[in-house]
C-alpha atoms as a PDB file:
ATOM      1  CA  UNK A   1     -25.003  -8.834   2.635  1.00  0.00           C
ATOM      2  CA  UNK A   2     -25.235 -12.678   3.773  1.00  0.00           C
ATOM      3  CA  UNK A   3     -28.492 -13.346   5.215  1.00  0.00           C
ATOM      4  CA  UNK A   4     -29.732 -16.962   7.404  1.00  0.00           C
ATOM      5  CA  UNK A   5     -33.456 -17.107   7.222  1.00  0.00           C
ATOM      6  CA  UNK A   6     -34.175 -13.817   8.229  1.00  0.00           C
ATOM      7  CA  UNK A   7     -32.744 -14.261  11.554  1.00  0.00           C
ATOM      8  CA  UNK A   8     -28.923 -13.205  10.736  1.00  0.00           C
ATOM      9  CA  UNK A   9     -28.184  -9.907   8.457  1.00  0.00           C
ATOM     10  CA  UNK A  10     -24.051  -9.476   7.784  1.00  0.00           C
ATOM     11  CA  UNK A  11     -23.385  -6.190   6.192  1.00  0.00           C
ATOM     12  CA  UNK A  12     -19.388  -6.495   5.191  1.00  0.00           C
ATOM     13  CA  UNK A  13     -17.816  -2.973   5.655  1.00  0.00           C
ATOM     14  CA  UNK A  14     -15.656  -2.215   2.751  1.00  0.00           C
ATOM     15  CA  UNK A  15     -13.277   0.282   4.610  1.00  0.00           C
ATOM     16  CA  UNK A  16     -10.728   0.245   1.717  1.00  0.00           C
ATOM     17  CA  UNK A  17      -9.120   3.215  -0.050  1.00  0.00           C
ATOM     18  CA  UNK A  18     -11.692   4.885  -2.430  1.00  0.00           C
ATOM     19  CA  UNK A  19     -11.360   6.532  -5.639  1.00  0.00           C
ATOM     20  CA  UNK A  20     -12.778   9.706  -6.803  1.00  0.00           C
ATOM     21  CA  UNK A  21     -13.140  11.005 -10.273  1.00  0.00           C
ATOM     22  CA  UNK A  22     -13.042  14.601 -11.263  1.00  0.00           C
ATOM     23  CA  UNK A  23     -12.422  14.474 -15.083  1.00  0.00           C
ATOM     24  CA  UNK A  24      -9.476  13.354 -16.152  1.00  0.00           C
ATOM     25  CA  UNK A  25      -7.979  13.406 -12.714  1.00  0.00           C
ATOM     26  CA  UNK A  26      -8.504  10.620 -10.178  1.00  0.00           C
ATOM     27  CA  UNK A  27      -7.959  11.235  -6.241  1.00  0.00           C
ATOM     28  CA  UNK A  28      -7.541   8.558  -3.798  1.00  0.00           C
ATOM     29  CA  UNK A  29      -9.541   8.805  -0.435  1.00  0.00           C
ATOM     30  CA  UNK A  30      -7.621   6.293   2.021  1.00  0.00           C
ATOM     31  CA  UNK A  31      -9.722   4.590   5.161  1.00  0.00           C
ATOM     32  CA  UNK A  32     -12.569   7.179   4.979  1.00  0.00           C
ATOM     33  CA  UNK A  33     -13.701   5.568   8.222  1.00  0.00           C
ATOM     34  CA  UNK A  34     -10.689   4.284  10.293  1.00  0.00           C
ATOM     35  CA  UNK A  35     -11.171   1.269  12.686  1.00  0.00           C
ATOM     36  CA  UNK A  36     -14.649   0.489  12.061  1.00  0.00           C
ATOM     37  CA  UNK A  37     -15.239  -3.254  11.926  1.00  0.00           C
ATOM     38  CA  UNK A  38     -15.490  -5.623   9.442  1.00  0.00           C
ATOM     39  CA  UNK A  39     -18.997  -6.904   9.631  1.00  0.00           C
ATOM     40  CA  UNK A  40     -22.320  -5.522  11.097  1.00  0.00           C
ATOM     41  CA  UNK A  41     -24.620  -8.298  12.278  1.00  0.00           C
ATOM     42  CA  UNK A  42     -28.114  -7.635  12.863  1.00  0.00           C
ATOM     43  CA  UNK A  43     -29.534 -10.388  14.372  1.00  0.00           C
ATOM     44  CA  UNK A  44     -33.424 -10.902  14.758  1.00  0.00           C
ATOM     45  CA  UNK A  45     -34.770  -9.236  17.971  1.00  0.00           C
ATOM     46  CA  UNK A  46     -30.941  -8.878  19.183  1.00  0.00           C
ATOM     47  CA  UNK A  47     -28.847  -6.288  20.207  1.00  0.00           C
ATOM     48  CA  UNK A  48     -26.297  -5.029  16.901  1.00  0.00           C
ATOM     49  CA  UNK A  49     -23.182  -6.905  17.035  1.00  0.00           C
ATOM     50  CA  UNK A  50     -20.080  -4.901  15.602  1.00  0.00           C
ATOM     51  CA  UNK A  51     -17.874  -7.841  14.792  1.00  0.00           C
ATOM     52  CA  UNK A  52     -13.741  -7.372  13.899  1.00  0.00           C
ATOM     53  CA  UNK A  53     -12.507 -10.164  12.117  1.00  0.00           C
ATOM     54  CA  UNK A  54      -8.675 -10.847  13.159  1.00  0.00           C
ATOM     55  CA  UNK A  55      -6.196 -14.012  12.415  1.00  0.00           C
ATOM     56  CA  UNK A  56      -3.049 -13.181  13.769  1.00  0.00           C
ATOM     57  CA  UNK A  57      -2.658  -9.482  13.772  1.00  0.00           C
ATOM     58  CA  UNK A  58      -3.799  -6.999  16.779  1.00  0.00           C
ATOM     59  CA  UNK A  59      -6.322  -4.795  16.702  1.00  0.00           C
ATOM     60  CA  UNK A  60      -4.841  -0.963  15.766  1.00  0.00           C
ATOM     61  CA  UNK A  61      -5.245   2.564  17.839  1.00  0.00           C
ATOM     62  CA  UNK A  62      -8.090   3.645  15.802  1.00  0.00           C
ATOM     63  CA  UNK A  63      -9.903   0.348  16.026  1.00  0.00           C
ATOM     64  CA  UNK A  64      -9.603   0.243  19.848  1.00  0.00           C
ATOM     65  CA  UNK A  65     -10.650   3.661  19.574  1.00  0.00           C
ATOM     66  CA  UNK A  66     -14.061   2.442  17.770  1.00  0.00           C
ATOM     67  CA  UNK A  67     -14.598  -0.387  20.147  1.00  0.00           C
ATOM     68  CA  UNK A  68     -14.298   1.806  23.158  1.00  0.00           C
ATOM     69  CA  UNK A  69     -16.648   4.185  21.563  1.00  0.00           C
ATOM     70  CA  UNK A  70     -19.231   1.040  21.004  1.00  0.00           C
ATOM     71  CA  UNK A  71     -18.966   0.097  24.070  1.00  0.00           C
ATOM     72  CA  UNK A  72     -19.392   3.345  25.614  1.00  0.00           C
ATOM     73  CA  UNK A  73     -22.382   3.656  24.048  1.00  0.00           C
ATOM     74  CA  UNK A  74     -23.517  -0.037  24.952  1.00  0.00           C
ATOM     75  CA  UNK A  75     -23.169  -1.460  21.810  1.00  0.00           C
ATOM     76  CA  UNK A  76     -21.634  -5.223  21.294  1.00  0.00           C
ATOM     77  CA  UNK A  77     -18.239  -5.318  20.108  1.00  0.00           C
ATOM     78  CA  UNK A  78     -16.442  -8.610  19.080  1.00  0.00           C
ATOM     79  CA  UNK A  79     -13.164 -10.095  17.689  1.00  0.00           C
ATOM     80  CA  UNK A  80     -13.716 -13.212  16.205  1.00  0.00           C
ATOM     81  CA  UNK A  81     -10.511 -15.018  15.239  1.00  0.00           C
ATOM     82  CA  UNK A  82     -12.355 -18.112  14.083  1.00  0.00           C
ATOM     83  CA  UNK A  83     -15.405 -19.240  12.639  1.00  0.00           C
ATOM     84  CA  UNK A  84     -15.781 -20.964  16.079  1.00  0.00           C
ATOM     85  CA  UNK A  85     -15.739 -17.659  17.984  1.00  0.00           C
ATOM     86  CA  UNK A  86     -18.654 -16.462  15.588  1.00  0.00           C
ATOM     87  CA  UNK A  87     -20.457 -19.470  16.540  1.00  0.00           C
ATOM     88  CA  UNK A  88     -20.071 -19.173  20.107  1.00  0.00           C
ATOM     89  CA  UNK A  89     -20.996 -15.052  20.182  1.00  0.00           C
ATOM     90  CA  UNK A  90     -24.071 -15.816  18.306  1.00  0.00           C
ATOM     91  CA  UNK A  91     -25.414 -18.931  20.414  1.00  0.00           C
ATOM     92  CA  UNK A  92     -24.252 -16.735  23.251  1.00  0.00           C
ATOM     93  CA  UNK A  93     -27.058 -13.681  22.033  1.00  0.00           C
ATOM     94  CA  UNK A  94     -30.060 -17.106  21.762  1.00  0.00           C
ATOM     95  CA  UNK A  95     -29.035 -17.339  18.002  1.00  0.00           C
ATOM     96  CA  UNK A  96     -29.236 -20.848  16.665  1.00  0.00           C
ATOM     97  CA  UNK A  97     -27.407 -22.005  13.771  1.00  0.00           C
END
């Protein structure tokens, strides 16, 4: 968790395979939550921001899946591709960095 002040909370979302130990044997869980995002910002007095961090690649089925299910429910769904596009969402929402 990164927090600003008390103004900015970002909870990273480790979506990566886990591993579960029974005794001597080990089982891999892959994606136990496919397409969530990468960060959840709570911002001070703001709406929740769901926020998928992307460089080059496109978003996949199940994370247009989540997104659509976000927004359905009126939740804020981003894709920042830059540390600029993070800057602009939040300044967008009254934040200032």
């Amino acid at each position: 968790m990164i927090r600003n002040k008390g103004l900015l909370n970002f909870f990273e979302v480790y979506n990566g395979p886990r591993i579960i130990s029974t005794g001597l044997n080990k089982q891999f869980i892959k994606n136990p939550t496919p397409g969530i995002s990468d960060l959840i910002v709570l911002p001070k007095d703001k709406p929740v921001i769901f926020a998928e961090l992307k460089t080059k690649t496109n978003q996949s089925d199940d994370q247009k899946n989540f997104q659509k299910m976000c927004e359905d429910m009126k939740h804020n769904y981003v894709i920042w591709r830059s540390i600029d596009d993070a800057i602009v969402c939040l300044e967008e929402i009254g934040m200032r960095l």
